[in-house]
PDB file of N, CA and C in Angstrom:
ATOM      1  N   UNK A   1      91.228 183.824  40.936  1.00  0.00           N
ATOM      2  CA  UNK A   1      90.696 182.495  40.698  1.00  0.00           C
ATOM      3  C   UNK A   1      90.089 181.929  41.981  1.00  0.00           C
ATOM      4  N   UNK A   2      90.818 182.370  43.070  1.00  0.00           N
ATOM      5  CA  UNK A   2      90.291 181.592  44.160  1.00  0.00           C
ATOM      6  C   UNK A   2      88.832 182.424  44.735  1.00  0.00           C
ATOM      7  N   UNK A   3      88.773 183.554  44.464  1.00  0.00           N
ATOM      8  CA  UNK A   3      87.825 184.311  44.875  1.00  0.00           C
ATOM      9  C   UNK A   3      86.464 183.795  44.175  1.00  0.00           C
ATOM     10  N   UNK A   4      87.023 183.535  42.778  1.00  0.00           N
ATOM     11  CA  UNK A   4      85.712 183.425  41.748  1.00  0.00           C
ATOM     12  C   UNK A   4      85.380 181.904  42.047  1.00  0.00           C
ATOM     13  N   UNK A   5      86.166 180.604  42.382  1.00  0.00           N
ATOM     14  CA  UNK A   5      85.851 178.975  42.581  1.00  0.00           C
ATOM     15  C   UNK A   5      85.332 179.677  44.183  1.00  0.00           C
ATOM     16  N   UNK A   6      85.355 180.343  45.180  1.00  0.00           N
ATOM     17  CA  UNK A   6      85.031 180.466  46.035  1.00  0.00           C
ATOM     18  C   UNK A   6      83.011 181.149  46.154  1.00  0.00           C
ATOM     19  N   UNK A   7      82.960 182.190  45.161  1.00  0.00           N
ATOM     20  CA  UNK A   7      81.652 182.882  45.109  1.00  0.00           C
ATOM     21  C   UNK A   7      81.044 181.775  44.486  1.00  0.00           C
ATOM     22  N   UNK A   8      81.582 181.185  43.552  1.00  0.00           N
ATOM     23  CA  UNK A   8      80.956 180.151  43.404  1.00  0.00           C
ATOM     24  C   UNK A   8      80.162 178.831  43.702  1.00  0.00           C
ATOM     25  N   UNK A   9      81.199 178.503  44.786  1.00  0.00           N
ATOM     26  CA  UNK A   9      80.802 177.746  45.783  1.00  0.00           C
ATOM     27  C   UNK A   9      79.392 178.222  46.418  1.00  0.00           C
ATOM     28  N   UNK A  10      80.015 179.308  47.089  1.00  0.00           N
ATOM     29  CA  UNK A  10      78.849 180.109  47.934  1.00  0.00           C
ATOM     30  C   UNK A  10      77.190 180.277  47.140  1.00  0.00           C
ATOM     31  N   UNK A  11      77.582 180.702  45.767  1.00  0.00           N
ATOM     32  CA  UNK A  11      76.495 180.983  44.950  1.00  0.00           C
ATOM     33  C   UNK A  11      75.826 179.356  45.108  1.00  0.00           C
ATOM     34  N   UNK A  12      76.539 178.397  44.881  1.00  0.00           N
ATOM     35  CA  UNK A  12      75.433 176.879  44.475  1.00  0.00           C
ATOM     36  C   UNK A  12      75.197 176.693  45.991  1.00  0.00           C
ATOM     37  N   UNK A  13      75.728 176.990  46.938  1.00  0.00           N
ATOM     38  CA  UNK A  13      75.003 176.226  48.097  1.00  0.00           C
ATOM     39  C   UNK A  13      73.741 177.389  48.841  1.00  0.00           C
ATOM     40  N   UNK A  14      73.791 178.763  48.490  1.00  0.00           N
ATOM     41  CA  UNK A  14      72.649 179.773  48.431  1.00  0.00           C
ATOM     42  C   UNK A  14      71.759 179.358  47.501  1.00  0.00           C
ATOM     43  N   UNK A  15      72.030 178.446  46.539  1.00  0.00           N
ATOM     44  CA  UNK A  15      70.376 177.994  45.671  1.00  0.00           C
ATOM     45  C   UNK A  15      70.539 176.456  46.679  1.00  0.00           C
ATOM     46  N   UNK A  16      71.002 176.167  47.103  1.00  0.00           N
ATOM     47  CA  UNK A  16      70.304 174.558  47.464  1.00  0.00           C
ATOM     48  C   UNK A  16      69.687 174.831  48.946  1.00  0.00           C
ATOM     49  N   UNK A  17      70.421 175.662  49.728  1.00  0.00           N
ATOM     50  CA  UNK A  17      69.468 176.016  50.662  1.00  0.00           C
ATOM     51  C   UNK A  17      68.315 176.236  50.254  1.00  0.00           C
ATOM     52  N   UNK A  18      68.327 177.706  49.411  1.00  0.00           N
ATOM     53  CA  UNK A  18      67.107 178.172  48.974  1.00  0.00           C
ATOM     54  C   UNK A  18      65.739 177.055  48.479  1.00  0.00           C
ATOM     55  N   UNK A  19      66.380 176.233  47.404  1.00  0.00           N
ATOM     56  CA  UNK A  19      65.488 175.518  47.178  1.00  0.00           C
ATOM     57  C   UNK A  19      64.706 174.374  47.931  1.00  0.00           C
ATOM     58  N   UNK A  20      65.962 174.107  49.012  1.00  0.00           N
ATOM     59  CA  UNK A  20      65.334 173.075  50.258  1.00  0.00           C
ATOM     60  C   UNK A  20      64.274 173.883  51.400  1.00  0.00           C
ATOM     61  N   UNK A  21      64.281 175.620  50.903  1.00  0.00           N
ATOM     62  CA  UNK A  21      63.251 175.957  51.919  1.00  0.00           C
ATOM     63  C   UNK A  21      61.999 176.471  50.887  1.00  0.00           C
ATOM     64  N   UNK A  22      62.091 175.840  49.747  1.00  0.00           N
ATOM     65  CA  UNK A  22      60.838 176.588  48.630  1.00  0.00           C
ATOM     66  C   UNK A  22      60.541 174.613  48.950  1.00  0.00           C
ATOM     67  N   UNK A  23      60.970 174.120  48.707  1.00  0.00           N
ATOM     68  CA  UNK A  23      60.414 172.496  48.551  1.00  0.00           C
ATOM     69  C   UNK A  23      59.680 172.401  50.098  1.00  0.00           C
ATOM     70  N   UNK A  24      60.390 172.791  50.896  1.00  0.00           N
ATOM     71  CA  UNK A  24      60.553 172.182  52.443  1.00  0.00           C
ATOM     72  C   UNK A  24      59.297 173.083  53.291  1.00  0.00           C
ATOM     73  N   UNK A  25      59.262 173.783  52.958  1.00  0.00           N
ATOM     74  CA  UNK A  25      58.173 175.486  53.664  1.00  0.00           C
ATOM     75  C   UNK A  25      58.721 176.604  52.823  1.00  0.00           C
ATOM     76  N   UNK A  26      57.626 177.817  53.626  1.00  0.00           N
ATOM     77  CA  UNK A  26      57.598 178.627  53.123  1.00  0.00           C
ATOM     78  C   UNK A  26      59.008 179.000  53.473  1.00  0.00           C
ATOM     79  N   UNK A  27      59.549 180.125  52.292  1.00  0.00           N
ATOM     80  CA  UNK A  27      60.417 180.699  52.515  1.00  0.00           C
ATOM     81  C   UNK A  27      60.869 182.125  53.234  1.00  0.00           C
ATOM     82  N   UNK A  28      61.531 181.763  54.482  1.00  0.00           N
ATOM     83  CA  UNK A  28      61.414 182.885  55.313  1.00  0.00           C
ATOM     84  C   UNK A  28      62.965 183.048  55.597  1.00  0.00           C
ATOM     85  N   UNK A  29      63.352 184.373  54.620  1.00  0.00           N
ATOM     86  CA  UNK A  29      64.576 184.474  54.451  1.00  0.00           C
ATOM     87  C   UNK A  29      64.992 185.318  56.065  1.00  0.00           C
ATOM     88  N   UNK A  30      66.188 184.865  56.692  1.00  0.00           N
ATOM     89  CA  UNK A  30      66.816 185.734  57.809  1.00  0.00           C
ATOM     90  C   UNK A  30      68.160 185.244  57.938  1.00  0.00           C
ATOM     91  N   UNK A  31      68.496 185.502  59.287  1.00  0.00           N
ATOM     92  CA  UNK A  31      69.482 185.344  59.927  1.00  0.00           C
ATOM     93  C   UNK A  31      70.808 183.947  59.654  1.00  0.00           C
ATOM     94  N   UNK A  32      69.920 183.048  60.182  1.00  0.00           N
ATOM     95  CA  UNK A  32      70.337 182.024  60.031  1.00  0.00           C
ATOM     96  C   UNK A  32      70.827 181.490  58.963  1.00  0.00           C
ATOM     97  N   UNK A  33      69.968 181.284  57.632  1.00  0.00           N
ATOM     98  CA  UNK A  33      70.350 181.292  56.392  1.00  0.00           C
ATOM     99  C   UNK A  33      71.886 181.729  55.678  1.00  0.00           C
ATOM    100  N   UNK A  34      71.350 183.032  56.200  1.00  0.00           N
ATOM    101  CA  UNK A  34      72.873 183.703  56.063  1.00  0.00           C
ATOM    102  C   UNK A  34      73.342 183.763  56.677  1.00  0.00           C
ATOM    103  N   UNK A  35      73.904 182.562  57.641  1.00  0.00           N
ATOM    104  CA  UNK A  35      74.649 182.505  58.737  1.00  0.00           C
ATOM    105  C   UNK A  35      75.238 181.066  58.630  1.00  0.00           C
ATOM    106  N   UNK A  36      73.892 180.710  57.776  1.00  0.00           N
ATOM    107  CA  UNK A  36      75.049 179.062  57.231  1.00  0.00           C
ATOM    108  C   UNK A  36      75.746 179.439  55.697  1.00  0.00           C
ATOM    109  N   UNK A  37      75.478 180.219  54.786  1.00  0.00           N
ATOM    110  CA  UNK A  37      76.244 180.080  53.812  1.00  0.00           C
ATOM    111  C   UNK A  37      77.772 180.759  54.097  1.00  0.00           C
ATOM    112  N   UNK A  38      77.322 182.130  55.319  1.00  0.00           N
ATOM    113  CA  UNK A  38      78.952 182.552  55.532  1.00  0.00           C
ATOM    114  C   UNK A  38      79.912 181.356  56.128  1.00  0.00           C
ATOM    115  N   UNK A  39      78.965 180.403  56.952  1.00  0.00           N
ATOM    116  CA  UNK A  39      80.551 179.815  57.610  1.00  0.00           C
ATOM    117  C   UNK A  39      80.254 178.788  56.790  1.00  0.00           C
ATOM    118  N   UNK A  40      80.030 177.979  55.901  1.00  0.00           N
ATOM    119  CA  UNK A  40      80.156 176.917  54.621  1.00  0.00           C
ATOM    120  C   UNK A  40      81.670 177.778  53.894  1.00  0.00           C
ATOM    121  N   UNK A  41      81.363 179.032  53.423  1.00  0.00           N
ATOM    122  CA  UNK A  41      82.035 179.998  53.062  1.00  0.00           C
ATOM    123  C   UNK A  41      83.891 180.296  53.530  1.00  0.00           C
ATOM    124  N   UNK A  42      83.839 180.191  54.962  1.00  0.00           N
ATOM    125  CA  UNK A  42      84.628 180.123  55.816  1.00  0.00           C
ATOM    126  C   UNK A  42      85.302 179.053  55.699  1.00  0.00           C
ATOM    127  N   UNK A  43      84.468 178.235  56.017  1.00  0.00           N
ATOM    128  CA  UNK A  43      85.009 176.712  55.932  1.00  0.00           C
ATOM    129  C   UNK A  43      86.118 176.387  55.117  1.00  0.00           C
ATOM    130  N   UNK A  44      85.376 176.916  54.151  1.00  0.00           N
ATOM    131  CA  UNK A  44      86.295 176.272  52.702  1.00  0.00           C
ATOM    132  C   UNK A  44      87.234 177.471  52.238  1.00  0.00           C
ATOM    133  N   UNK A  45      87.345 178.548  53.007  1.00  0.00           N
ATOM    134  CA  UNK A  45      88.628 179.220  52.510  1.00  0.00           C
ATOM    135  C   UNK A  45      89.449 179.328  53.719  1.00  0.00           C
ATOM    136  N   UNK A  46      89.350 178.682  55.084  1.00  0.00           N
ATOM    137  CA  UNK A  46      90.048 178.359  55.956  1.00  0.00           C
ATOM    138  C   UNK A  46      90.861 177.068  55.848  1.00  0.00           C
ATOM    139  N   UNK A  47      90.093 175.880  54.925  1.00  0.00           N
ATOM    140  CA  UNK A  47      90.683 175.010  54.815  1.00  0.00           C
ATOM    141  C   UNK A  47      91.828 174.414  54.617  1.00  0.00           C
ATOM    142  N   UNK A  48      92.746 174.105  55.048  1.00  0.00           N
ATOM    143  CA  UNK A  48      94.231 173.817  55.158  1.00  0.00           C
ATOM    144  C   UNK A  48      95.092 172.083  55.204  1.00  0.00           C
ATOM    145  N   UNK A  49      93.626 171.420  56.182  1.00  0.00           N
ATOM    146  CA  UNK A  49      94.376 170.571  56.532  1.00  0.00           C
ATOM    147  C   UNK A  49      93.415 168.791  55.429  1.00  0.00           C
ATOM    148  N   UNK A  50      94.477 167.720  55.406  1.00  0.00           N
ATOM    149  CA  UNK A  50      93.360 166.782  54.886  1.00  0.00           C
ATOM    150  C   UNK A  50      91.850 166.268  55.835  1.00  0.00           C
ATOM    151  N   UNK A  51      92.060 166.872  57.112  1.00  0.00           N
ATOM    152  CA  UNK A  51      91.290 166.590  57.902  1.00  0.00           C
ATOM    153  C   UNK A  51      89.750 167.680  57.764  1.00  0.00           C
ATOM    154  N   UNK A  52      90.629 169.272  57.395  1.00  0.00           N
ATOM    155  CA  UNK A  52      89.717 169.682  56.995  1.00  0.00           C
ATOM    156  C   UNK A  52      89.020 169.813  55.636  1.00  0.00           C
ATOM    157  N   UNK A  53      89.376 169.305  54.833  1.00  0.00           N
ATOM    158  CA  UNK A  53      88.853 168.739  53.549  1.00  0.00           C
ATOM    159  C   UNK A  53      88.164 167.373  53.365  1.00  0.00           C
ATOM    160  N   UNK A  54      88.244 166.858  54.269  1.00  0.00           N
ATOM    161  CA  UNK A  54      87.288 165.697  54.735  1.00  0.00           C
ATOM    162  C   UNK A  54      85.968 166.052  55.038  1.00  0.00           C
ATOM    163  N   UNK A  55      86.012 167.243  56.089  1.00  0.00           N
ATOM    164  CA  UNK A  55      85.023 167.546  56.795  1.00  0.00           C
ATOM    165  C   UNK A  55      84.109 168.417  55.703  1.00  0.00           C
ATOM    166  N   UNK A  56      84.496 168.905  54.980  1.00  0.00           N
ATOM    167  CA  UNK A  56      83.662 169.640  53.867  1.00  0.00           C
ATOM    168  C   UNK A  56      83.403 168.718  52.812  1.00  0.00           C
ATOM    169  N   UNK A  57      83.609 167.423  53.053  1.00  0.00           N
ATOM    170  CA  UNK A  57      83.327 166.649  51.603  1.00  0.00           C
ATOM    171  C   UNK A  57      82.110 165.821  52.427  1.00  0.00           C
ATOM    172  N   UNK A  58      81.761 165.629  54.049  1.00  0.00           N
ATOM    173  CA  UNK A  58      80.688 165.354  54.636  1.00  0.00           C
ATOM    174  C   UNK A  58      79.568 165.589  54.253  1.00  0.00           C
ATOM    175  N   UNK A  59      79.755 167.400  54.408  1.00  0.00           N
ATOM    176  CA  UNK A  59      78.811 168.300  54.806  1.00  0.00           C
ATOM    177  C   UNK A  59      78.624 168.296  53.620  1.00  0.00           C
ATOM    178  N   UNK A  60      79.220 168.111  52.233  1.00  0.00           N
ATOM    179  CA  UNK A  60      78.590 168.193  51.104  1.00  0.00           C
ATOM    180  C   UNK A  60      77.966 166.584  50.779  1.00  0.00           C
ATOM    181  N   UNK A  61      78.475 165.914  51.186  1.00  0.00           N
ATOM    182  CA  UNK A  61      77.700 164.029  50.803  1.00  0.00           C
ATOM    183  C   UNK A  61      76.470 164.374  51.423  1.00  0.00           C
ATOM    184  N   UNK A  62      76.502 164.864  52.893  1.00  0.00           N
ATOM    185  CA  UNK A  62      75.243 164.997  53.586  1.00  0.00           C
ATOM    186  C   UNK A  62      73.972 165.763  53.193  1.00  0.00           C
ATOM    187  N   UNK A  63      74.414 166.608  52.652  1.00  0.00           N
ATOM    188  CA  UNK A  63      74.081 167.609  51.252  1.00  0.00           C
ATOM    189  C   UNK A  63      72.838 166.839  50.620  1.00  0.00           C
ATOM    190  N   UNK A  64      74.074 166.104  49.844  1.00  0.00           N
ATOM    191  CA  UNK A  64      73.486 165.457  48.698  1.00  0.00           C
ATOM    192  C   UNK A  64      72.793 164.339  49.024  1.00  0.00           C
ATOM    193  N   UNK A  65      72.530 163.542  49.930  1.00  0.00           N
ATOM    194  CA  UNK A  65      72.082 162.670  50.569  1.00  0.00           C
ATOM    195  C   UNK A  65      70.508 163.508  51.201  1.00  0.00           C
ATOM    196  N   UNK A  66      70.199 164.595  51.362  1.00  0.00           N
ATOM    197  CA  UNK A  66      69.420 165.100  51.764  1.00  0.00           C
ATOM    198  C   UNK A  66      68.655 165.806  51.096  1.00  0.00           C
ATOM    199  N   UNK A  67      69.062 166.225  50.150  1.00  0.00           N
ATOM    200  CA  UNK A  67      68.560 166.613  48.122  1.00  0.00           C
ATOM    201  C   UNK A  67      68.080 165.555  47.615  1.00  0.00           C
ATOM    202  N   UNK A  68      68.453 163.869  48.055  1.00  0.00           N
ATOM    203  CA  UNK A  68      68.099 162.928  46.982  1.00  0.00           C
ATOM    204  C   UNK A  68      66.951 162.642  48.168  1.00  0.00           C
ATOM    205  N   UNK A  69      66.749 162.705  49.100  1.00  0.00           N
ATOM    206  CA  UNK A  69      65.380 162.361  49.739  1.00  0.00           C
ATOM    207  C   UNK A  69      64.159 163.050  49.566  1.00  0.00           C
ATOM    208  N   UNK A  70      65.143 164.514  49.724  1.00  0.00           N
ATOM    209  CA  UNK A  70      63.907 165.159  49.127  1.00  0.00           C
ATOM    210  C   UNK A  70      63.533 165.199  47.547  1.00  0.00           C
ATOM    211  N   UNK A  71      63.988 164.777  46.586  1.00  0.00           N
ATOM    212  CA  UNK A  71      63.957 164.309  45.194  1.00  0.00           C
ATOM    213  C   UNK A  71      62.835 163.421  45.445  1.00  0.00           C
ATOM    214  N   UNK A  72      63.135 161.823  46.142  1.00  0.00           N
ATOM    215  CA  UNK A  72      62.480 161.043  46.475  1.00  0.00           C
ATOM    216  C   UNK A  72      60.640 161.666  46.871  1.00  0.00           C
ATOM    217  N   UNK A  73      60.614 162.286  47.774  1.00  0.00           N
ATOM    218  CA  UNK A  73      59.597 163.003  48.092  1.00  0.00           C
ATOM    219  C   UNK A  73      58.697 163.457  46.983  1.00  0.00           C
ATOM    220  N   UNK A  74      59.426 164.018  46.323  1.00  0.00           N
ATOM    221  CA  UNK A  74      58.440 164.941  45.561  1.00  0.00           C
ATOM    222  C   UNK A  74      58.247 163.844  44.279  1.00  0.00           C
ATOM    223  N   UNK A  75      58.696 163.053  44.045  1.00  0.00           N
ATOM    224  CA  UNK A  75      58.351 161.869  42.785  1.00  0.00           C
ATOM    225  C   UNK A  75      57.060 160.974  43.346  1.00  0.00           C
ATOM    226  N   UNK A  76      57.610 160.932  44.748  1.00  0.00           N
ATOM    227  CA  UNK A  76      56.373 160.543  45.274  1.00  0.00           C
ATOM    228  C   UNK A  76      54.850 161.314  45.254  1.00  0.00           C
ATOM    229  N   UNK A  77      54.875 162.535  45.459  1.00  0.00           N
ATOM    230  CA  UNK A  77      53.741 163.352  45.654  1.00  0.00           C
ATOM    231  C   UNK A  77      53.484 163.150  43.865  1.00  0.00           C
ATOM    232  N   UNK A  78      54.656 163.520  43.067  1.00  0.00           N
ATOM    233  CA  UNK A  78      54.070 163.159  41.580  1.00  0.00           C
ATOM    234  C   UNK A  78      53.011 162.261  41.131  1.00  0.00           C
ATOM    235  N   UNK A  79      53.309 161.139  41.887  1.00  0.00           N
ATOM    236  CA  UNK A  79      52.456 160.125  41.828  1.00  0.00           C
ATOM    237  C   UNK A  79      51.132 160.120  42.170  1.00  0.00           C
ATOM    238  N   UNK A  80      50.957 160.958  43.579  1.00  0.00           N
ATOM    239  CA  UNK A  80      49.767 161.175  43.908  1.00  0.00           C
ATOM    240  C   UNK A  80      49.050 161.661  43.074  1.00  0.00           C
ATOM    241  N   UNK A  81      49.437 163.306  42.725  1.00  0.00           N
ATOM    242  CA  UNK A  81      48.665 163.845  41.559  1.00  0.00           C
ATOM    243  C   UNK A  81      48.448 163.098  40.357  1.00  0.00           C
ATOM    244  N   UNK A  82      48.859 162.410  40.197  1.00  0.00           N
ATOM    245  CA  UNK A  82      48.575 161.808  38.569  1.00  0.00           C
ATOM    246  C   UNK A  82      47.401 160.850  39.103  1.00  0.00           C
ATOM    247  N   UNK A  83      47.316 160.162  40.016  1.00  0.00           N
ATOM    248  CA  UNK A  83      46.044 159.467  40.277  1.00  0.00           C
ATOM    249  C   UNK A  83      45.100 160.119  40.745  1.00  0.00           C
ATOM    250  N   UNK A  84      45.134 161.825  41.382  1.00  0.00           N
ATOM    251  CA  UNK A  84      43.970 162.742  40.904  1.00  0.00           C
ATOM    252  C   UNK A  84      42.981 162.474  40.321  1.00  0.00           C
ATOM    253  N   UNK A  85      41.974 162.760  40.686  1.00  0.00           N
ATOM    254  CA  UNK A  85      40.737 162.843  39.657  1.00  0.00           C
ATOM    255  C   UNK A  85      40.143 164.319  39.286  1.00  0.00           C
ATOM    256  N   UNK A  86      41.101 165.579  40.044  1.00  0.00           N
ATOM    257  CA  UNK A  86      40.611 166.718  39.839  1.00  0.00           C
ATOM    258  C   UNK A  86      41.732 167.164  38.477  1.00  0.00           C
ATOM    259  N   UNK A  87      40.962 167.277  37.496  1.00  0.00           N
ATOM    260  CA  UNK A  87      42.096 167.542  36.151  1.00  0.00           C
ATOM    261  C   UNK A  87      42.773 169.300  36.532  1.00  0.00           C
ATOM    262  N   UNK A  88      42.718 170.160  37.787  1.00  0.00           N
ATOM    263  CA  UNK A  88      43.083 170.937  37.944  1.00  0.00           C
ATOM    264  C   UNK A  88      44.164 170.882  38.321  1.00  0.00           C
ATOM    265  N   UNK A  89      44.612 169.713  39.219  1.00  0.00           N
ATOM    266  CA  UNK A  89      46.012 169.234  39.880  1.00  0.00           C
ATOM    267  C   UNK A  89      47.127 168.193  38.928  1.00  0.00           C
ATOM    268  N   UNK A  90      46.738 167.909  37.878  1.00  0.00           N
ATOM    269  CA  UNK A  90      47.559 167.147  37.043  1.00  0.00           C
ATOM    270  C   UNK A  90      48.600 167.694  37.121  1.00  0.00           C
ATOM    271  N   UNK A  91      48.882 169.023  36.711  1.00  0.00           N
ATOM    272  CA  UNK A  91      49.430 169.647  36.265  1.00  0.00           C
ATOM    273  C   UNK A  91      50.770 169.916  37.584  1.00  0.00           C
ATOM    274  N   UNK A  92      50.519 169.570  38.476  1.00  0.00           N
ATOM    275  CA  UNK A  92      51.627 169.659  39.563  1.00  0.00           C
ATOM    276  C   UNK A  92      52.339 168.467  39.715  1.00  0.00           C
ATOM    277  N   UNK A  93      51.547 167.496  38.799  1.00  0.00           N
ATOM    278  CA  UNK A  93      52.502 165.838  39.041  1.00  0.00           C
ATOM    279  C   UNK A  93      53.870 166.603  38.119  1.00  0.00           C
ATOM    280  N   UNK A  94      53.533 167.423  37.052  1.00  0.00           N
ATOM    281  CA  UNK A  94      54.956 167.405  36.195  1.00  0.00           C
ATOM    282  C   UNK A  94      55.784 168.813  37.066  1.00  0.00           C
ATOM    283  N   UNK A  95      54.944 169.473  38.157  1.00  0.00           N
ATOM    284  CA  UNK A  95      55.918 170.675  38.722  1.00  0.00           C
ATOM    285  C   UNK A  95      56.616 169.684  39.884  1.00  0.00           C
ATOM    286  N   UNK A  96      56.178 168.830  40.150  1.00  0.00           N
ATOM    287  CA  UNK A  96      56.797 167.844  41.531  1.00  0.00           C
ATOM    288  C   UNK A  96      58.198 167.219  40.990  1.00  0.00           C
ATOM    289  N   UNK A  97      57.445 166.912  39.811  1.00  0.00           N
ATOM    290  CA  UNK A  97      58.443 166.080  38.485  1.00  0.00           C
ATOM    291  C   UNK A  97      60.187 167.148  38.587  1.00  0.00           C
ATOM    292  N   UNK A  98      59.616 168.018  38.217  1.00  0.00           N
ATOM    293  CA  UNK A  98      60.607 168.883  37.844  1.00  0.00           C
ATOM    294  C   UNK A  98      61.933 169.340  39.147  1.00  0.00           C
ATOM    295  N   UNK A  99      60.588 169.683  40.011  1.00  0.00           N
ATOM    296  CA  UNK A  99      61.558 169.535  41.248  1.00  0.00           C
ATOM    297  C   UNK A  99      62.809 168.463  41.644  1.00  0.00           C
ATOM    298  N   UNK A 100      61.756 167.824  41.564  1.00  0.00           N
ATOM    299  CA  UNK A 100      62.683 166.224  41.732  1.00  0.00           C
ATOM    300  C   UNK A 100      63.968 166.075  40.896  1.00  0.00           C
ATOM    301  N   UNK A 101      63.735 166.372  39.320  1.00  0.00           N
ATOM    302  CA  UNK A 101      65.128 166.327  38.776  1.00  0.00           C
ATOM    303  C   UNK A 101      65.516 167.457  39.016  1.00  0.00           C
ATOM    304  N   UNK A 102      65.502 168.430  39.621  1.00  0.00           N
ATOM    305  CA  UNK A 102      66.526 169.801  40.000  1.00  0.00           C
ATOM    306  C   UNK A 102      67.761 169.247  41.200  1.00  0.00           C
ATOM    307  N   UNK A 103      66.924 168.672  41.536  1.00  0.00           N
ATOM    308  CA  UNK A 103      67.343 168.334  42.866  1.00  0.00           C
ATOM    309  C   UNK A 103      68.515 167.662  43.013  1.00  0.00           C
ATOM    310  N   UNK A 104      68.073 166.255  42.096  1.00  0.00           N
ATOM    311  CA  UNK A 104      68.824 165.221  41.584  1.00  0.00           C
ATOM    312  C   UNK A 104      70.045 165.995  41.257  1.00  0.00           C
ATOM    313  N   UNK A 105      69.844 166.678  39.959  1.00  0.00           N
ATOM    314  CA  UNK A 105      71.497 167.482  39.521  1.00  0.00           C
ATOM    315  C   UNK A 105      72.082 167.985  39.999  1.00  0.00           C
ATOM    316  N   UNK A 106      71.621 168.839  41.660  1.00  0.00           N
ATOM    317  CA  UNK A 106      71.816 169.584  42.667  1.00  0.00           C
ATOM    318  C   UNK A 106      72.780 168.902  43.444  1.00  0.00           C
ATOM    319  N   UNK A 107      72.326 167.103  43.839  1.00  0.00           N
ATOM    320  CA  UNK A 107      72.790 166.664  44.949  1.00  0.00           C
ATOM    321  C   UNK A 107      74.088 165.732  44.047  1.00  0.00           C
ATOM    322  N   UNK A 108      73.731 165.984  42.489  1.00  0.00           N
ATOM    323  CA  UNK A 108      75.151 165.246  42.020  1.00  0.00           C
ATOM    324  C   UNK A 108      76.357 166.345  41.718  1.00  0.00           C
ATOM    325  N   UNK A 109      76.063 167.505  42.100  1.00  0.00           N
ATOM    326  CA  UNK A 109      76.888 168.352  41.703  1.00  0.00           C
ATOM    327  C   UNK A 109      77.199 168.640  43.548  1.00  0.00           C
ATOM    328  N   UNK A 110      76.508 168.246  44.307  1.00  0.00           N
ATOM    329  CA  UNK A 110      77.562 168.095  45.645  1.00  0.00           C
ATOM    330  C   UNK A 110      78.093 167.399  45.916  1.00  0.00           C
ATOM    331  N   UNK A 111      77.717 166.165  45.123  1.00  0.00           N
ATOM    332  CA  UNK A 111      78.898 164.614  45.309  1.00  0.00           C
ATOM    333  C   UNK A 111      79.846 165.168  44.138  1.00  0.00           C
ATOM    334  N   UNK A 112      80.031 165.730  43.702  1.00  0.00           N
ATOM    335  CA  UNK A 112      80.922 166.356  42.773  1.00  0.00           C
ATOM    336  C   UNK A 112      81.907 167.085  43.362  1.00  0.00           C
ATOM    337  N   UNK A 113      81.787 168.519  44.686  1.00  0.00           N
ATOM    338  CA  UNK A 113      82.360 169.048  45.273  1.00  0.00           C
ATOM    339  C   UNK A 113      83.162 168.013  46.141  1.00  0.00           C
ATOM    340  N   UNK A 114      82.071 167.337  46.893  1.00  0.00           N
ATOM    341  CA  UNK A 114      82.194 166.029  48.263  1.00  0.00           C
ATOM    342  C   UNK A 114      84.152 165.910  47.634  1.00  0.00           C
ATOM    343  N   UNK A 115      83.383 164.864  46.396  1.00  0.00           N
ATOM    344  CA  UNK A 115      84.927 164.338  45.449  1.00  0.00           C
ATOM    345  C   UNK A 115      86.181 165.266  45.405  1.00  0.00           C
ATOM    346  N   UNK A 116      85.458 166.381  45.278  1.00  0.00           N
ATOM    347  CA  UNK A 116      87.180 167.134  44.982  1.00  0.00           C
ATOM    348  C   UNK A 116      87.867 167.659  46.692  1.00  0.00           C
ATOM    349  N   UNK A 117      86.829 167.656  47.079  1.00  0.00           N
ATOM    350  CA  UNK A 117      87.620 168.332  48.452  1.00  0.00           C
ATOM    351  C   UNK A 117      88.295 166.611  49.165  1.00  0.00           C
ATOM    352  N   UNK A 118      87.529 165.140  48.781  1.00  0.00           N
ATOM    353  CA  UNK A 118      88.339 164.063  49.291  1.00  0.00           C
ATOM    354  C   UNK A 118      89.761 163.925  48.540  1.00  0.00           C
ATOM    355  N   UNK A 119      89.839 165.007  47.318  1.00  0.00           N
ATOM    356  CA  UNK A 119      90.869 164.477  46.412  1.00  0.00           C
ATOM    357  C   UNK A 119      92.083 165.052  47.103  1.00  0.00           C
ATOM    358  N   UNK A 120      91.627 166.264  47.749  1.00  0.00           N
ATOM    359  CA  UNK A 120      92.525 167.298  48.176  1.00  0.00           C
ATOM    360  C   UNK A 120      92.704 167.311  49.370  1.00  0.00           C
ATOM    361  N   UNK A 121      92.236 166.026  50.002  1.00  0.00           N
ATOM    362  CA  UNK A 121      92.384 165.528  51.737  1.00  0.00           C
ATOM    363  C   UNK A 121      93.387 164.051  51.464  1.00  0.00           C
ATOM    364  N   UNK A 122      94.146 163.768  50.008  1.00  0.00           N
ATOM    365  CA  UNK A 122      94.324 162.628  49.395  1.00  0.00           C
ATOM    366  C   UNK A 122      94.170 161.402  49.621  1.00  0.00           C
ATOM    367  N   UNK A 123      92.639 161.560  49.212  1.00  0.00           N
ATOM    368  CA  UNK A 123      91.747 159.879  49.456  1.00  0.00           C
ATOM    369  C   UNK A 123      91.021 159.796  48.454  1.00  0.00           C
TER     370      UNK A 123
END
């Protein structure tokens, strides 16, 4: 159980990276990348103390706080395209669109984690 709530973990924060570097730039998979999901990874199966369950409910608010800007962003660019006058680009106001609510569900499902790791720091 703990292995599988653990890959799990790992699995949703390997798509929110991912998707913050398909929204953000090109995607140039290396080192680093996989160098933040192992110790996110770490983090949370080292975790022991309420202090350190605090600290992972940060890094996930901060998360999500940084998913909803970039949400913000791209509703914005939505906008642009729709006042387009090239009917070739319409069509990206609803891919901006889409982004934006991915995102949204993304950064409420890290205030979701945020919550359980404050539950388990008991606050």
């Amino acid at each position: 159980m703990k292995f599988t709530k653990l890959a799990s973990i790992a699995a949703l924060s390997g798509s929110i990276v991912l998707l913050g570097a398909c929204a953000d730039q090109v995607v140039r998979p290396g080192a680093s990348h996989q160098h933040e999901l192992q110790s996110m990874a770490q983090t949370i199966e080292q975790a022991k103390t309420p202090a350190d369950h605090l600290a992972i409910a940060l890094r996930y608010e901060q998360e999500a706080d940084r998913l909803l800007r970039m949400a913000q962003s791209h509703e914005a660019m939505a906008q642009t395209y729709e006042k387009t006058d090239n009917p070739k680009l319409i069509n990206n106001a609803r891919h901006c669109r889409r982004i934006a609510q991915h995102l949204r569900t993304v950064a409420e499902e890290m205030k979701t984690l945020a919550q359980t790791h404050r539950q388990m720091a008991g606050q």
